[in-house]
PDB file of N, CA and C in Angstrom:
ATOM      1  N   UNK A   1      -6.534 164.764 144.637  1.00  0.00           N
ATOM      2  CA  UNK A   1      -5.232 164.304 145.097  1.00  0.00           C
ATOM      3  C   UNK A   1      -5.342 163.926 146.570  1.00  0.00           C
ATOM      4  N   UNK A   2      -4.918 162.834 146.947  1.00  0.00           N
ATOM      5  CA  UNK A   2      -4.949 162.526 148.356  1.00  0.00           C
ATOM      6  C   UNK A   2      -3.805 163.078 148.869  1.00  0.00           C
ATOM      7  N   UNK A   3      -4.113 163.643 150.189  1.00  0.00           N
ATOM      8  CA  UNK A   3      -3.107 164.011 151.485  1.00  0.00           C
ATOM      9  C   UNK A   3      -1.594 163.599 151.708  1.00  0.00           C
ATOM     10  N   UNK A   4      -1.103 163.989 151.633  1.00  0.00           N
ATOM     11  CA  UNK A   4      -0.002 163.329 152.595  1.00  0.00           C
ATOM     12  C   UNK A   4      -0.319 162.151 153.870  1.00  0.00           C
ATOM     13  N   UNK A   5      -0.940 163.120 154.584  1.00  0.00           N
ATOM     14  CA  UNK A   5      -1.498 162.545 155.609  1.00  0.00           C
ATOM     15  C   UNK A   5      -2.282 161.231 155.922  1.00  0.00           C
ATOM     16  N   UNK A   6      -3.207 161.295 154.605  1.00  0.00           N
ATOM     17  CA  UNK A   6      -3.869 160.421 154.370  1.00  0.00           C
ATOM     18  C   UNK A   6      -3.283 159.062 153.661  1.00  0.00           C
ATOM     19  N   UNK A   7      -2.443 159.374 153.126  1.00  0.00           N
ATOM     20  CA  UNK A   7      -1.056 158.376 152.099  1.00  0.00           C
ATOM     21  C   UNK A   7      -0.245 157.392 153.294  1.00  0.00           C
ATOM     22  N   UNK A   8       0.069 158.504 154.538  1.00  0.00           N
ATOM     23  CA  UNK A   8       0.844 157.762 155.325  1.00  0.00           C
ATOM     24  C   UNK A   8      -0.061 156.654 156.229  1.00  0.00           C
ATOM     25  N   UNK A   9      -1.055 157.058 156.560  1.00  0.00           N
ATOM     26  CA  UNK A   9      -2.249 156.198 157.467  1.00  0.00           C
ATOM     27  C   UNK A   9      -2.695 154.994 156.720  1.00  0.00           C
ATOM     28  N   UNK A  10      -2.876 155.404 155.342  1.00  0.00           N
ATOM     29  CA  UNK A  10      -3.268 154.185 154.528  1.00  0.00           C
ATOM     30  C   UNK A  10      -1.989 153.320 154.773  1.00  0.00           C
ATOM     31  N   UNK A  11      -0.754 153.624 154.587  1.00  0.00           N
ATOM     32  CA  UNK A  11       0.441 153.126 154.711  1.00  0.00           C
ATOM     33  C   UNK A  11       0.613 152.008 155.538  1.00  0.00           C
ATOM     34  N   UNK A  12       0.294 152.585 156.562  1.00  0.00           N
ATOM     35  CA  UNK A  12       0.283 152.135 158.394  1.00  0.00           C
ATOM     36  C   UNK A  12      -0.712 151.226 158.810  1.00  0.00           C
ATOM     37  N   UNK A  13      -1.652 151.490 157.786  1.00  0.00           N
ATOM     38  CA  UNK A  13      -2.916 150.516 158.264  1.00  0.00           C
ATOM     39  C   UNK A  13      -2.332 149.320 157.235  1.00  0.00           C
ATOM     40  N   UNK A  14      -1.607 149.500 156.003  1.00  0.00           N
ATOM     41  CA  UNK A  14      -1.749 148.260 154.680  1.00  0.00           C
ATOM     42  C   UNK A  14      -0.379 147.647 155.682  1.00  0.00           C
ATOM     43  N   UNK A  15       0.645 148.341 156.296  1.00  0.00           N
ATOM     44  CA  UNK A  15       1.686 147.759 156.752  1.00  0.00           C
ATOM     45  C   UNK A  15       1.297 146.693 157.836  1.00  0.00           C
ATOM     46  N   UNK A  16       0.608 147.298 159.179  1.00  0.00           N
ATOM     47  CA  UNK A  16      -0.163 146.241 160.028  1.00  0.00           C
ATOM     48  C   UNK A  16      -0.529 145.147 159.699  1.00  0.00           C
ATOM     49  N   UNK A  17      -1.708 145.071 158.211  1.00  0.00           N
ATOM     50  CA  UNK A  17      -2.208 144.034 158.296  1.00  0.00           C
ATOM     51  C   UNK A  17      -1.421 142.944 157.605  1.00  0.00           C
ATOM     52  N   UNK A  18      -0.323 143.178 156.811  1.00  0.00           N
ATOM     53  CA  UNK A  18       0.641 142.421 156.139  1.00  0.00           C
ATOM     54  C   UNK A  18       1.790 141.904 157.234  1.00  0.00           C
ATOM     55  N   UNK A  19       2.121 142.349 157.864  1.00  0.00           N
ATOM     56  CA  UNK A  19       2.440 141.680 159.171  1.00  0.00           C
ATOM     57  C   UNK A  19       1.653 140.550 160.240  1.00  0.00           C
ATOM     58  N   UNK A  20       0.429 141.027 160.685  1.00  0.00           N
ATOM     59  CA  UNK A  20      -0.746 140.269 161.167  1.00  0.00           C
ATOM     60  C   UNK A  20      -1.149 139.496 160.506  1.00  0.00           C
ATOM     61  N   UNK A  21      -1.176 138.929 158.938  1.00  0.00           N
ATOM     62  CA  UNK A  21      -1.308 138.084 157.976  1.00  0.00           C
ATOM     63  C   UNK A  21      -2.426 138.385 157.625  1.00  0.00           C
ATOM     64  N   UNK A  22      -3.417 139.515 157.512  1.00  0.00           N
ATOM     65  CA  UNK A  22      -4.671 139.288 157.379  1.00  0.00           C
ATOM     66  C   UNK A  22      -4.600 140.180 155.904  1.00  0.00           C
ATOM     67  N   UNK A  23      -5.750 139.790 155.480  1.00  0.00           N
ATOM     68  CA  UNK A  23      -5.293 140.146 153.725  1.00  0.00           C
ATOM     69  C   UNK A  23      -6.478 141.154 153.325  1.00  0.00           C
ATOM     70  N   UNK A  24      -7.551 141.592 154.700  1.00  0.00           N
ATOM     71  CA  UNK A  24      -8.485 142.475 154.538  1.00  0.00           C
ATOM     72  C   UNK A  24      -8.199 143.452 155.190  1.00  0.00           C
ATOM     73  N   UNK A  25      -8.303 145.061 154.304  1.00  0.00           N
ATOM     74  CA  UNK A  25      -7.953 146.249 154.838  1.00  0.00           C
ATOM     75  C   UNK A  25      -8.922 146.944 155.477  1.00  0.00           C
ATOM     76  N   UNK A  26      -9.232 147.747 156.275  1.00  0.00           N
ATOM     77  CA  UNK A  26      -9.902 148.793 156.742  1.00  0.00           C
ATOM     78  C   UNK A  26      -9.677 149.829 156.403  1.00  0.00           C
ATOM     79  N   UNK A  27      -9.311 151.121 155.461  1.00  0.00           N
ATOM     80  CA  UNK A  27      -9.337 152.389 155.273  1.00  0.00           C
ATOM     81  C   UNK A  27     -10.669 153.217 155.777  1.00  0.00           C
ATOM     82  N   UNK A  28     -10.597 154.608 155.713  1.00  0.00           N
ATOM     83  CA  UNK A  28     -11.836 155.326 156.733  1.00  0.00           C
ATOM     84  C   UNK A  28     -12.603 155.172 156.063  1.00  0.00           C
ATOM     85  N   UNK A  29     -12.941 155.278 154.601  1.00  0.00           N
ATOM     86  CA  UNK A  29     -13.974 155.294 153.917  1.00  0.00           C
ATOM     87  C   UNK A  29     -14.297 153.710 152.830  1.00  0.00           C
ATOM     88  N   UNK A  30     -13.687 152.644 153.197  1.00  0.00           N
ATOM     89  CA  UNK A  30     -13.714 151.526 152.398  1.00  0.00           C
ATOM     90  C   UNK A  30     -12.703 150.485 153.126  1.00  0.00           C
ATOM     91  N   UNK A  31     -13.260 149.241 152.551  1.00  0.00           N
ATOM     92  CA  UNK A  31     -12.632 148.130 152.963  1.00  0.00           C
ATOM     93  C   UNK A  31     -11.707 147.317 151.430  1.00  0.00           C
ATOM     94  N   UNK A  32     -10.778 146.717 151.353  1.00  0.00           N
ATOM     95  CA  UNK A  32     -10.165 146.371 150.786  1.00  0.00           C
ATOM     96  C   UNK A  32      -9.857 145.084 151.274  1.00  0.00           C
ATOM     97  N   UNK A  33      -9.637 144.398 150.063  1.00  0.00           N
ATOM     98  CA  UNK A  33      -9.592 142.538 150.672  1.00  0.00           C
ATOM     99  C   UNK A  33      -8.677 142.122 149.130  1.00  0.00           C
ATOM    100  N   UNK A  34      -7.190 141.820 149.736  1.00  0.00           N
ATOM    101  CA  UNK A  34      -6.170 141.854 148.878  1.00  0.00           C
ATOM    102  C   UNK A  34      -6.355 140.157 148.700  1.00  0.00           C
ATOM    103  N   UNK A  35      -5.631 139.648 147.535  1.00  0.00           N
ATOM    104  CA  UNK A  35      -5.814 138.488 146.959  1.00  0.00           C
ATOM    105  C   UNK A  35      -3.954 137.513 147.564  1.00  0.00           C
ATOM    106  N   UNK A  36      -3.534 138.779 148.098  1.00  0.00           N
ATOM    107  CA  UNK A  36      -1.555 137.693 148.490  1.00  0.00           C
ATOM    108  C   UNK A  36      -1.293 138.665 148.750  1.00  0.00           C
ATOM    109  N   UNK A  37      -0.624 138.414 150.120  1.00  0.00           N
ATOM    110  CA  UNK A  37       0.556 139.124 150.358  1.00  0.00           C
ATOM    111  C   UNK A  37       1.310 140.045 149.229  1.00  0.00           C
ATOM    112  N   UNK A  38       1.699 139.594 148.107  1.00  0.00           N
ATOM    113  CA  UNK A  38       2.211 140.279 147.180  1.00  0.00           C
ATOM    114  C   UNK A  38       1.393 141.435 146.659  1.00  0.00           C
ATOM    115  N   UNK A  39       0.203 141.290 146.265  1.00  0.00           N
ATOM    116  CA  UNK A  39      -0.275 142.361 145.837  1.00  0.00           C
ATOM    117  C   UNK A  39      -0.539 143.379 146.822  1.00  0.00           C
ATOM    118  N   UNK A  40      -0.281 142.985 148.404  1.00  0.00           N
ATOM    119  CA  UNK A  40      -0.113 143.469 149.236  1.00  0.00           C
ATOM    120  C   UNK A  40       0.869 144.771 149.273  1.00  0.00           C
ATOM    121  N   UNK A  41       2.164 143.818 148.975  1.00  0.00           N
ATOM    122  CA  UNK A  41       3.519 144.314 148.918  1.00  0.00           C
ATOM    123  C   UNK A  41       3.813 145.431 147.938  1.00  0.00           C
ATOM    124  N   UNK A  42       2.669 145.034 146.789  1.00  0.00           N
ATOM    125  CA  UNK A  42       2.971 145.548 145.620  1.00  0.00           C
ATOM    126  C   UNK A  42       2.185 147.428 145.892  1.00  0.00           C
ATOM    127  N   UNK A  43       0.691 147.277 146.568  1.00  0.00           N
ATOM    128  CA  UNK A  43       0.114 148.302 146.956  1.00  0.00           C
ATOM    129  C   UNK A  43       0.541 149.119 147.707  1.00  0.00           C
ATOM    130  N   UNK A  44       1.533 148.696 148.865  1.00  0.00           N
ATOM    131  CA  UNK A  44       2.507 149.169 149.741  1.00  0.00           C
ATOM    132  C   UNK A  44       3.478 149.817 148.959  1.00  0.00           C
ATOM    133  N   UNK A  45       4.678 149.886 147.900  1.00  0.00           N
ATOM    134  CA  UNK A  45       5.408 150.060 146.975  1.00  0.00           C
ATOM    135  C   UNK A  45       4.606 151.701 146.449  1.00  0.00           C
ATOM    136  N   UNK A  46       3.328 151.083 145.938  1.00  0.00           N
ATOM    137  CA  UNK A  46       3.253 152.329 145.334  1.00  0.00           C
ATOM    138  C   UNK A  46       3.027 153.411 146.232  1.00  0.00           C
ATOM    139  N   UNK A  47       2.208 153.206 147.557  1.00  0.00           N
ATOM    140  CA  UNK A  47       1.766 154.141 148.592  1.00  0.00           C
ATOM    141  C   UNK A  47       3.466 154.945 148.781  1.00  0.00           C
ATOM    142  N   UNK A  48       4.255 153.866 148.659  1.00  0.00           N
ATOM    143  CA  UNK A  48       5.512 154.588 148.933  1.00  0.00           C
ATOM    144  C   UNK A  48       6.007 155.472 147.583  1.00  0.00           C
ATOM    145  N   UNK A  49       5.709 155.489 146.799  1.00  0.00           N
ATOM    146  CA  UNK A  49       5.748 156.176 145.960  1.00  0.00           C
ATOM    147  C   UNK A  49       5.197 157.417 145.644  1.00  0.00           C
ATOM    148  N   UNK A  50       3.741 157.541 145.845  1.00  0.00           N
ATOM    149  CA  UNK A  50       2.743 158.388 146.041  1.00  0.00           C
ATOM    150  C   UNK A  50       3.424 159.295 146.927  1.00  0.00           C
ATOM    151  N   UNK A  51       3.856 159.015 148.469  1.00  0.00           N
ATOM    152  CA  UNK A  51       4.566 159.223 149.752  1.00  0.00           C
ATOM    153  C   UNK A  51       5.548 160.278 149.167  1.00  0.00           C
ATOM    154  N   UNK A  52       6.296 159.695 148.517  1.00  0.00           N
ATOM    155  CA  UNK A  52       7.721 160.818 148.103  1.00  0.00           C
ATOM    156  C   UNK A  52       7.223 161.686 147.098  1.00  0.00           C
ATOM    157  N   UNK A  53       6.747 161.045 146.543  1.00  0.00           N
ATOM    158  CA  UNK A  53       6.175 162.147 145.060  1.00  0.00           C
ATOM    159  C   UNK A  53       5.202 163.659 145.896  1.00  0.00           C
ATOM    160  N   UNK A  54       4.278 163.174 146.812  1.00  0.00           N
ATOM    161  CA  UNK A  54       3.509 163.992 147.745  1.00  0.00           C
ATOM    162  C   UNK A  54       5.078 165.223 148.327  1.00  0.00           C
ATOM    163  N   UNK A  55       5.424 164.558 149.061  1.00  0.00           N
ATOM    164  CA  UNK A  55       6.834 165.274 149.959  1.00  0.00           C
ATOM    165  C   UNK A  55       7.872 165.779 149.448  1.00  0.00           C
ATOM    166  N   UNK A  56       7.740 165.126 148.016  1.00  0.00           N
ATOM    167  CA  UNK A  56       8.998 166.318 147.292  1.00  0.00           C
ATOM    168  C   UNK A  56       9.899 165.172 147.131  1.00  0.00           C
ATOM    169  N   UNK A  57      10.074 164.221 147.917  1.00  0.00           N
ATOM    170  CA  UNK A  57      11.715 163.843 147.525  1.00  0.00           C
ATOM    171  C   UNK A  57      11.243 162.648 146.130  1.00  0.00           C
ATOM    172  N   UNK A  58      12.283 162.127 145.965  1.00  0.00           N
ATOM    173  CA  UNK A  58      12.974 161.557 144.826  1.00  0.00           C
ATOM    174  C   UNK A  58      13.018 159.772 145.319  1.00  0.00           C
ATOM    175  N   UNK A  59      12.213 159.101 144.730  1.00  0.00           N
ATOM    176  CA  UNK A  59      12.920 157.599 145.353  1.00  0.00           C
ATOM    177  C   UNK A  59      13.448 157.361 145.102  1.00  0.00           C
ATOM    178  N   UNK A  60      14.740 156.528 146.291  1.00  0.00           N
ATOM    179  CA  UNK A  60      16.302 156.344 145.756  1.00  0.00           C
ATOM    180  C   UNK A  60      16.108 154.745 144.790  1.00  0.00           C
ATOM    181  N   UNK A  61      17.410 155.070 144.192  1.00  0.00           N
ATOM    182  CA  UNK A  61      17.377 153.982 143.337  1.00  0.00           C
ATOM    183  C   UNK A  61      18.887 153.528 142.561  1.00  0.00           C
ATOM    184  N   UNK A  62      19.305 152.843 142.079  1.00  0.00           N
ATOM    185  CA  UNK A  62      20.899 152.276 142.062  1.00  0.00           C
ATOM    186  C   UNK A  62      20.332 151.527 140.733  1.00  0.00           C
ATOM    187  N   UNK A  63      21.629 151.393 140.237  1.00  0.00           N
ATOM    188  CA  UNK A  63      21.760 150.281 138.848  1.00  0.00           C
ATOM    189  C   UNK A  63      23.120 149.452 139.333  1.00  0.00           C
ATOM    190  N   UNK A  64      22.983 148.410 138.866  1.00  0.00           N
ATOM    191  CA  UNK A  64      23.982 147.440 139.174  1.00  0.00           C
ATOM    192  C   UNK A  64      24.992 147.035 138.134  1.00  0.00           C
ATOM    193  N   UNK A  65      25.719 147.110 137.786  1.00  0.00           N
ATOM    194  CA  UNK A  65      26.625 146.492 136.348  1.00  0.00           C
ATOM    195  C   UNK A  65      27.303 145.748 136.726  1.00  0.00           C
ATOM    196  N   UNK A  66      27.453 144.229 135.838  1.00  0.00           N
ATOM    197  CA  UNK A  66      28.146 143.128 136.507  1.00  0.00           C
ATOM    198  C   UNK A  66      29.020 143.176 134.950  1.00  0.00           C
ATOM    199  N   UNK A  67      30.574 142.761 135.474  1.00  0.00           N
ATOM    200  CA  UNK A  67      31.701 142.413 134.645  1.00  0.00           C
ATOM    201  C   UNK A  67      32.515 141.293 133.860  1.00  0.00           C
ATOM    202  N   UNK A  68      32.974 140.991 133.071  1.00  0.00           N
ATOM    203  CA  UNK A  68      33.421 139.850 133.744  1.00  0.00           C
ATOM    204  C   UNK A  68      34.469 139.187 132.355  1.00  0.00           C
ATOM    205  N   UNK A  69      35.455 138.535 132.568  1.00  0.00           N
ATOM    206  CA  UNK A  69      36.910 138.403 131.906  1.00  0.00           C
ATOM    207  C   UNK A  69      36.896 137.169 131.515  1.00  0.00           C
ATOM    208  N   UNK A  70      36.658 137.087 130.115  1.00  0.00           N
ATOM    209  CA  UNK A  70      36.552 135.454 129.579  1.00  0.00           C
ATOM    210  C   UNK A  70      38.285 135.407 129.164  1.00  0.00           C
TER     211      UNK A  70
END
C-alpha cells in the first residue's frame, strides 16, 4: 500500500507537470510519460481518490435530477 505521503507528492509532482504542459513525469523511483493531458487528468482523479480512501474521508459527490412539464 502506498503512503499517504507518498500519494500526495506523486500528486504535486503529476499536478506541476500538467500545468507546465509537459506530459513526462518524474516520480522517486520511475519516470512516467503520459500520452494527453487527459490521461493526465484522469491519473490525477484517481491519486485523488487513493488520497481520501488513504485519510479516511469519503469523496464528495451530488446527483443531479432534471424536471420538466410537458
Amino acid at each position: 500500500m502506498i503512503q499517504l505521503s507518498e500519494l500526495q507528492s506523486m500528486r504535486d509532482t503529476l499536478q506541476r507537470a500538467i500545468f507546465s504542459g509537459t506530459l513526462r513525469v518524474q516520480f522517486t523511483d520511475r519516470a512516467v510519460e503520459y500520452n494527453s493531458v487527459d490521461n493526465m487528468r484522469k491519473a490525477l482523479a484517481d491519486i485523488d481518490t487513493a488520497i481520501a480512501k488513504a485519510s479516511g474521508a469519503t469523496p464528495s459527490s451530488f446527483s443531479l435530477a432534471t424536471h420538466s412539464r410537458d
